[in-house]
Protein backbone atom coordinates (compact mmCIF):
# COMPACT_ATOMS: atom_id res chain seq x y z
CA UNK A 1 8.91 -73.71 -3.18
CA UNK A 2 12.66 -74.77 -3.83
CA UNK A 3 15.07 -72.71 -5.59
CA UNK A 4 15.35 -75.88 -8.04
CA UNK A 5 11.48 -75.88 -8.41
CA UNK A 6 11.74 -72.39 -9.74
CA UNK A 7 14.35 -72.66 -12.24
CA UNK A 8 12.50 -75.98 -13.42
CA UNK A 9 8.96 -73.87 -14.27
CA UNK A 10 11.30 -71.37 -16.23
CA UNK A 11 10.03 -71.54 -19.99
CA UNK A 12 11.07 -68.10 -21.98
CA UNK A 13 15.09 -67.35 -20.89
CA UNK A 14 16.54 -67.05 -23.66
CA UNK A 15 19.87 -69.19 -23.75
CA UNK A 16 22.84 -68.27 -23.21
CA UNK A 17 25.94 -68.88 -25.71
CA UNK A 18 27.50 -72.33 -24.70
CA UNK A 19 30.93 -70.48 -25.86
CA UNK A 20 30.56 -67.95 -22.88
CA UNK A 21 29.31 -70.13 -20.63
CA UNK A 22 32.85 -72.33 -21.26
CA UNK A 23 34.71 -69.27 -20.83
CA UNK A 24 33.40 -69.29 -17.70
CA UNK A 25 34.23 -72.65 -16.45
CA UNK A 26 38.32 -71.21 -17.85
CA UNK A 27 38.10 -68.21 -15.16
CA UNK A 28 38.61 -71.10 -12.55
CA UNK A 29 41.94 -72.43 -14.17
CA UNK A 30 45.23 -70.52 -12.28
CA UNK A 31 45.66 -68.77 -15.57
CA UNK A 32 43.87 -67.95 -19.01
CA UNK A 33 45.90 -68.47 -22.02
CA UNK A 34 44.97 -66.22 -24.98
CA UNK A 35 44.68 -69.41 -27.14
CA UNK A 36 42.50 -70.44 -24.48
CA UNK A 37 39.78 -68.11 -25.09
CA UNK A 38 40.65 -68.11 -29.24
CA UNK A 39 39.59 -72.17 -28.94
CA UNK A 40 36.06 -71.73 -27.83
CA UNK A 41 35.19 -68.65 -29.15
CA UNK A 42 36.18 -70.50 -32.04
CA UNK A 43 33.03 -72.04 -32.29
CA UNK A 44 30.44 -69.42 -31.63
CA UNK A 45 29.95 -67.68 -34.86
CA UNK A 46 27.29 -65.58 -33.61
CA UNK A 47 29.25 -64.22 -30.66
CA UNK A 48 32.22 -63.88 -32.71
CA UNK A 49 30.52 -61.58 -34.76
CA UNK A 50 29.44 -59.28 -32.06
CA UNK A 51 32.91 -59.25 -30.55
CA UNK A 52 34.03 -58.08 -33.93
CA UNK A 53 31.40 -55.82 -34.05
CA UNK A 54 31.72 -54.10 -30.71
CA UNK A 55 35.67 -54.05 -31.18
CA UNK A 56 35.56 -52.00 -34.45
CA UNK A 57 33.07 -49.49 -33.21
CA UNK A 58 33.73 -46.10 -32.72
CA UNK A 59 32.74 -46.73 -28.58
CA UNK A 60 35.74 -48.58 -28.02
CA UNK A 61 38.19 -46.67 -29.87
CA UNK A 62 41.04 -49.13 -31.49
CA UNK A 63 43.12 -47.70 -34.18
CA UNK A 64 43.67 -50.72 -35.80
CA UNK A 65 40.47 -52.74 -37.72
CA UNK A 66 40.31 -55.96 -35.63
CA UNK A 67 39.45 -58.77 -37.87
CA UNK A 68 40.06 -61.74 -35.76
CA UNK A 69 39.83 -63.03 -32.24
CA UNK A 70 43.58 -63.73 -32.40
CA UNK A 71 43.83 -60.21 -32.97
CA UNK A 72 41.24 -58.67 -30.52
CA UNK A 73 42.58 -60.83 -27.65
CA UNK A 74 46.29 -59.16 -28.41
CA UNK A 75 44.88 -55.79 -28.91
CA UNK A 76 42.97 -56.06 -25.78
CA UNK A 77 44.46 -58.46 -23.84
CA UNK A 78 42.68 -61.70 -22.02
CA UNK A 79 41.00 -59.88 -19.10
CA UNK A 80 39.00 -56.83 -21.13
CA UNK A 81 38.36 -59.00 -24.17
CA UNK A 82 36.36 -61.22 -21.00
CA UNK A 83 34.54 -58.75 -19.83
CA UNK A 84 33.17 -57.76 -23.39
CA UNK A 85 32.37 -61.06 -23.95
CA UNK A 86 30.52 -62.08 -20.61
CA UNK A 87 28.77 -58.49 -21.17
CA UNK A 88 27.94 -59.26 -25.25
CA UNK A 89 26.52 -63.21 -23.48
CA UNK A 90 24.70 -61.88 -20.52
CA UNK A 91 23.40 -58.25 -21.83
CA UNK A 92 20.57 -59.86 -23.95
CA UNK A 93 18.96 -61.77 -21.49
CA UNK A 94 19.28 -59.48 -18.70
CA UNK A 95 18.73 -56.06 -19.98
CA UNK A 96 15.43 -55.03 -22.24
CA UNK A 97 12.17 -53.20 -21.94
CA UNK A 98 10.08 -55.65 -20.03
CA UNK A 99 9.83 -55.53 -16.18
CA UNK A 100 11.29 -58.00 -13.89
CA UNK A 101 9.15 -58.03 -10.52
CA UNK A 102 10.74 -54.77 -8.64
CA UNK A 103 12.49 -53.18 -11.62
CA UNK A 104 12.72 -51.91 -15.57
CA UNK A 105 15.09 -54.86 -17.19
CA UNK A 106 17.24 -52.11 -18.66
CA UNK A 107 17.94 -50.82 -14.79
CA UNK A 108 19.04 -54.70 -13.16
CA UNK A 109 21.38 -54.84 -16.00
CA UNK A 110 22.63 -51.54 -15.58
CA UNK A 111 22.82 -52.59 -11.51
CA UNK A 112 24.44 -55.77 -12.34
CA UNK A 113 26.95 -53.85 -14.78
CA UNK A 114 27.96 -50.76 -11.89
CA UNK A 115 28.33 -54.00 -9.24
CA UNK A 116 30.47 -56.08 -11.75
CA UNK A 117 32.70 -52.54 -11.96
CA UNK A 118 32.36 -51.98 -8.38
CA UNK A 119 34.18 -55.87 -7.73
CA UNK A 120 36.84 -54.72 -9.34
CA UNK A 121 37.41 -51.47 -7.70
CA UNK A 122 37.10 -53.61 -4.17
CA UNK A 123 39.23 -55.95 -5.15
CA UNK A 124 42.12 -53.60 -6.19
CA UNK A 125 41.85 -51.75 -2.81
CA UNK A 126 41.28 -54.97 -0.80
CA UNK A 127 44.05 -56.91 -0.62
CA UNK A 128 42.10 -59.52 1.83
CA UNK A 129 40.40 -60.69 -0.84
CA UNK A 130 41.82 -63.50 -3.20
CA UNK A 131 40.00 -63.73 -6.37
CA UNK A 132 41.64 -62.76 -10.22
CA UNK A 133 39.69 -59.70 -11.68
CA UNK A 134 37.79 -61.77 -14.17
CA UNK A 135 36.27 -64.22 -11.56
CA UNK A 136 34.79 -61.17 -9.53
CA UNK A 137 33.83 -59.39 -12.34
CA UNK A 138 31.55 -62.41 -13.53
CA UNK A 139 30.25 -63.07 -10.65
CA UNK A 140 29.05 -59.58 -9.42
CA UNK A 141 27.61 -59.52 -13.25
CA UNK A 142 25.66 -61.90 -12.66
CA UNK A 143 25.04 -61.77 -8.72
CA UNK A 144 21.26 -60.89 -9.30
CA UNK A 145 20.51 -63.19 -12.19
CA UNK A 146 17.60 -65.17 -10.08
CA UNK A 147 15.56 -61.92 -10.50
CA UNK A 148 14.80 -62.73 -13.86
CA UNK A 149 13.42 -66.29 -13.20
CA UNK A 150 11.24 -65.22 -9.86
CA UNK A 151 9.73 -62.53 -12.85
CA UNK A 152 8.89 -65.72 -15.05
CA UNK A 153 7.95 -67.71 -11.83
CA UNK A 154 6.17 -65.52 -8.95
CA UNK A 155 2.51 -64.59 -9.16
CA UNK A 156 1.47 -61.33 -8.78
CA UNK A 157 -0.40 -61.97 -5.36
CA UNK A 158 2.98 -62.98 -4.31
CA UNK A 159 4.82 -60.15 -6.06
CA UNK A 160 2.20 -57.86 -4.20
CA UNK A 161 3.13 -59.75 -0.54
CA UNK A 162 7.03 -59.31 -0.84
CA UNK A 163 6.88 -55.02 -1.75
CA UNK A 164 3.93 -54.96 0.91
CA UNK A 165 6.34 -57.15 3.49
CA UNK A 166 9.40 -54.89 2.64
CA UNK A 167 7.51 -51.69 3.42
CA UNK A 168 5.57 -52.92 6.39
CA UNK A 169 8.28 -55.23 8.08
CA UNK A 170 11.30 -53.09 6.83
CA UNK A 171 13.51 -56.19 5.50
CA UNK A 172 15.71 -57.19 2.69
CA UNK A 173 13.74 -58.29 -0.36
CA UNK A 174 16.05 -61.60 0.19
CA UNK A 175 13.91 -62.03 3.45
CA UNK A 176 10.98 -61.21 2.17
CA UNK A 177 11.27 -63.19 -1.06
CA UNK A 178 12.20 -66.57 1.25
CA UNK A 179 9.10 -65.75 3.45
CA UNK A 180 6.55 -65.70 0.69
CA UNK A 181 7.92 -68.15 -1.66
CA UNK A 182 10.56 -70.08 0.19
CA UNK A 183 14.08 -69.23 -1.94
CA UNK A 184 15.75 -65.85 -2.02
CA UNK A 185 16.97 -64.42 -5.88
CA UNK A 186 19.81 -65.63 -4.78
CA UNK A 187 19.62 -69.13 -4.41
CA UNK A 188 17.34 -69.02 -7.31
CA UNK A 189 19.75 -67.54 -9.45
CA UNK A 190 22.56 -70.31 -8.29
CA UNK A 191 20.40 -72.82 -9.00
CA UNK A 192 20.30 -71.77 -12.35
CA UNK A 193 24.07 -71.43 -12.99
CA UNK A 194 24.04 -74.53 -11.13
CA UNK A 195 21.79 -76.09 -13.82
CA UNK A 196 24.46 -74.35 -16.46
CA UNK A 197 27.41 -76.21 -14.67
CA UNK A 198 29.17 -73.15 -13.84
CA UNK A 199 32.19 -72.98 -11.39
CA UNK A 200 31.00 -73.71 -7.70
CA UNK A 201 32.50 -70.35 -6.83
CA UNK A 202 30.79 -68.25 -8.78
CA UNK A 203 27.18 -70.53 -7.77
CA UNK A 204 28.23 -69.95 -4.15
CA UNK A 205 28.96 -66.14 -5.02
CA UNK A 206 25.52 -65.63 -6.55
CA UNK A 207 23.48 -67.92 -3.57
CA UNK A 208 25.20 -66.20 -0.99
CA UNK A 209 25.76 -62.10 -1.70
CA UNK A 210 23.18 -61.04 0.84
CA UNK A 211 24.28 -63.18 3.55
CA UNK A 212 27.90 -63.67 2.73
CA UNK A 213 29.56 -67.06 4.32
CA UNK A 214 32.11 -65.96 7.29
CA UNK A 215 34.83 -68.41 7.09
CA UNK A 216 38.15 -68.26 7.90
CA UNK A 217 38.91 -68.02 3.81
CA UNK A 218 36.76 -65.55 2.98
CA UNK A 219 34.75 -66.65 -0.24
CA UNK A 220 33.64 -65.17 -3.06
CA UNK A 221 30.55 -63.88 -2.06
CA UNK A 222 31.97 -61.31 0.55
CA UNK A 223 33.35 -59.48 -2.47
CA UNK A 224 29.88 -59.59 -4.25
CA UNK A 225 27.91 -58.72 -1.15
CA UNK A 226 30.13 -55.89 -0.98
CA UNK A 227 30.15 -54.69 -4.47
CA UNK A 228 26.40 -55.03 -4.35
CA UNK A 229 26.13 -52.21 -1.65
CA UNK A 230 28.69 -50.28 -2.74
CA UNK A 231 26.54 -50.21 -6.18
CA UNK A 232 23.72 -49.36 -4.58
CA UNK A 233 25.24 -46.50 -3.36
CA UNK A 234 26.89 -45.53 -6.17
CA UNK A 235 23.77 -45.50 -8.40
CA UNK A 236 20.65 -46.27 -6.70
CA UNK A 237 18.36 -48.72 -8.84
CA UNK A 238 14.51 -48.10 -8.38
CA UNK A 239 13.00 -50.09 -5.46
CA UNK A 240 15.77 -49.87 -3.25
CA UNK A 241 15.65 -49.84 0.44
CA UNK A 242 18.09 -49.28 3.50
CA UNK A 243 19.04 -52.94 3.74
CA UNK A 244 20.54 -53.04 0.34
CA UNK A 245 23.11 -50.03 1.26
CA UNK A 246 24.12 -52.32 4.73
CA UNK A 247 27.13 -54.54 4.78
CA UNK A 248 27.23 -57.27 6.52
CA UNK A 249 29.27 -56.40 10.04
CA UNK A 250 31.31 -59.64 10.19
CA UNK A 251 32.56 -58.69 6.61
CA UNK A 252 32.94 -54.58 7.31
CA UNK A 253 35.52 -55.56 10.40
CA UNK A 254 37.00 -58.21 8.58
CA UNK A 255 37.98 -56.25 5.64
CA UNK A 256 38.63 -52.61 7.63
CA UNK A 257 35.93 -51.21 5.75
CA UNK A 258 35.17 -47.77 7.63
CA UNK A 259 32.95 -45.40 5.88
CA UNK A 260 35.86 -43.41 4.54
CA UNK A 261 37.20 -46.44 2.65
CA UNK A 262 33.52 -47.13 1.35
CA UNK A 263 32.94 -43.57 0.39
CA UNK A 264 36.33 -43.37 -1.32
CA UNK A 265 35.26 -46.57 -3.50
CA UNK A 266 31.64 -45.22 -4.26
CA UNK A 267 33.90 -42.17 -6.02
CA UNK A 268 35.79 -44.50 -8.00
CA UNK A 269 32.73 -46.43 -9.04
CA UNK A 270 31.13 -42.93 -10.20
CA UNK A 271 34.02 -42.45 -12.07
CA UNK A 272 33.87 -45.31 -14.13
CA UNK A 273 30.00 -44.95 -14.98
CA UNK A 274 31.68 -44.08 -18.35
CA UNK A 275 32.33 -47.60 -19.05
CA UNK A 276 29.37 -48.82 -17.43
CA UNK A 277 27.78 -46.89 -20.39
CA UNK A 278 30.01 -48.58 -22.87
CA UNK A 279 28.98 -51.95 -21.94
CA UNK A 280 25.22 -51.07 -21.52
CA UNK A 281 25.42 -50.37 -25.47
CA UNK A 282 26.58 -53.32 -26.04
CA UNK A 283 23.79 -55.60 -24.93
């Protein structure tokens, strides 16, 4: 079955804020201009009110009530104030105590969170890669979003023949997923920000992170194949095998990424589990 197929037979995601999904389509643009992000947040009273919420609580830690989005955007500038709001969008559909097909809810969005962290980290200490903060950020968040429609989608006989194929044949669950049902998570889960008419980088980010395309501009989803494994080893989600820890060898030379560099970045990552935590309460 197609990636498209799937993403057609979904019937229970809940939707996601039109506001944050606009944002989105702004991470694109050269720059983000507060007033920018004031205009269509504008119109989302709903998501408006979280932001309020979550930047007056005691997690975050301003000194100063915030009563506006004029105001939070100042207090917290552009690129946090982003992040809180693609977590506040994305956090209800992707965490919660139902099970996806190879994991607790609660435990992809933590994953998704730690990789989302993790982009940043790589991108700091990576100066090969050319993406702004907020772009990698977003699409590391949201790298493993097709797992959520291949839970709605995928029988259980064919939930059953991708762990059994993992375990016996010792391959990705990307492999095995496009052996049973024909589409990876991945290309699932671009097809569905595809169907959301989000930015062809981020699409290509999400449909490509386990095989990363090796061009001579490396794209976006080098950074979130990368962040993905560096994730993984930072805090292992349940269900995961050796070929999620591998990176790609192509991308490992073309970056210099030795094990000292990757061990030194799986550190950092650990060290901001803290505000992996913060965003987790948030959703």
């Amino acid at each position: 079955m197609t990636a498209i197929a799937l993403v057609q037979r979904v019937q229970n995601l809940p939707p996601v804020s039109e506001a944050a999904l606009k944002l989105i389509s702004l991470l694109d643009k050269s720059s983000v201009d507060n007033s920018d992000i004031v205009q269509v947040l504008k119109y989302d009273n709903v998501l408006t009110a979280k932001l309020l919420r979550e930047c007056n609580s005691a997690a975050l830690g301003l000194e100063e009530k915030v009563s506006s989005v004029n105001q939070a955007v100042l207090m917290l500038g552009h690129e946090q104030m982003l992040h809180i709001v693609m977590t506040l969008a994305f956090g209800s559909i992707m965490a919660g105590s139902s099970l996806t097909y190879t994991m607790e809810m609660s435990e992809l969005w933590q994953h998704s969170l730690v990789s989302a962290v993790a982009a940043e980290i790589l991108l700091k200490e990576t100066p090969e890669l050319e993406a702004s903060v907020n772009v990698a950020f977003t699409a590391s968040l949201l790298h493993d979003i097709g797992k959520l429609v291949l839970a709605q989608t995928v029988s259980a006989d064919e939930i059953a023949e991708i762990r059994d194929r993992i375990e016996r044949k010792q391959i990705s669950s990307s492999q095995a997923e496009k052996e049973v049902i024909g589409a990876d998570h991945g290309e699932v889960g671009a097809a569905l920000l595809q169907s959301w008419r989000l930015p062809e980088s981020i699409v290509e980010a999400v449909a490509n992170h386990h095989h990363p395309t090796m061009q001579t501009e490396l794209r976006l989803s080098t950074l979130a194949h990368v962040a993905n494994a560096i994730a993984h080893h930072a805090k292992p989600p349940a269900g995961q095998t050796i070929q999620d820890l591998q990176i790609n060898d192509g991308v490992a030379a073309s970056l210099n990424l030795d094990d000292k560099k990757l061990d030194e970045m799986t550190v950092a990552v650990r060290q901001s589990f803290d505000r992996v935590d913060l965003f987790m309460a948030m959703a």
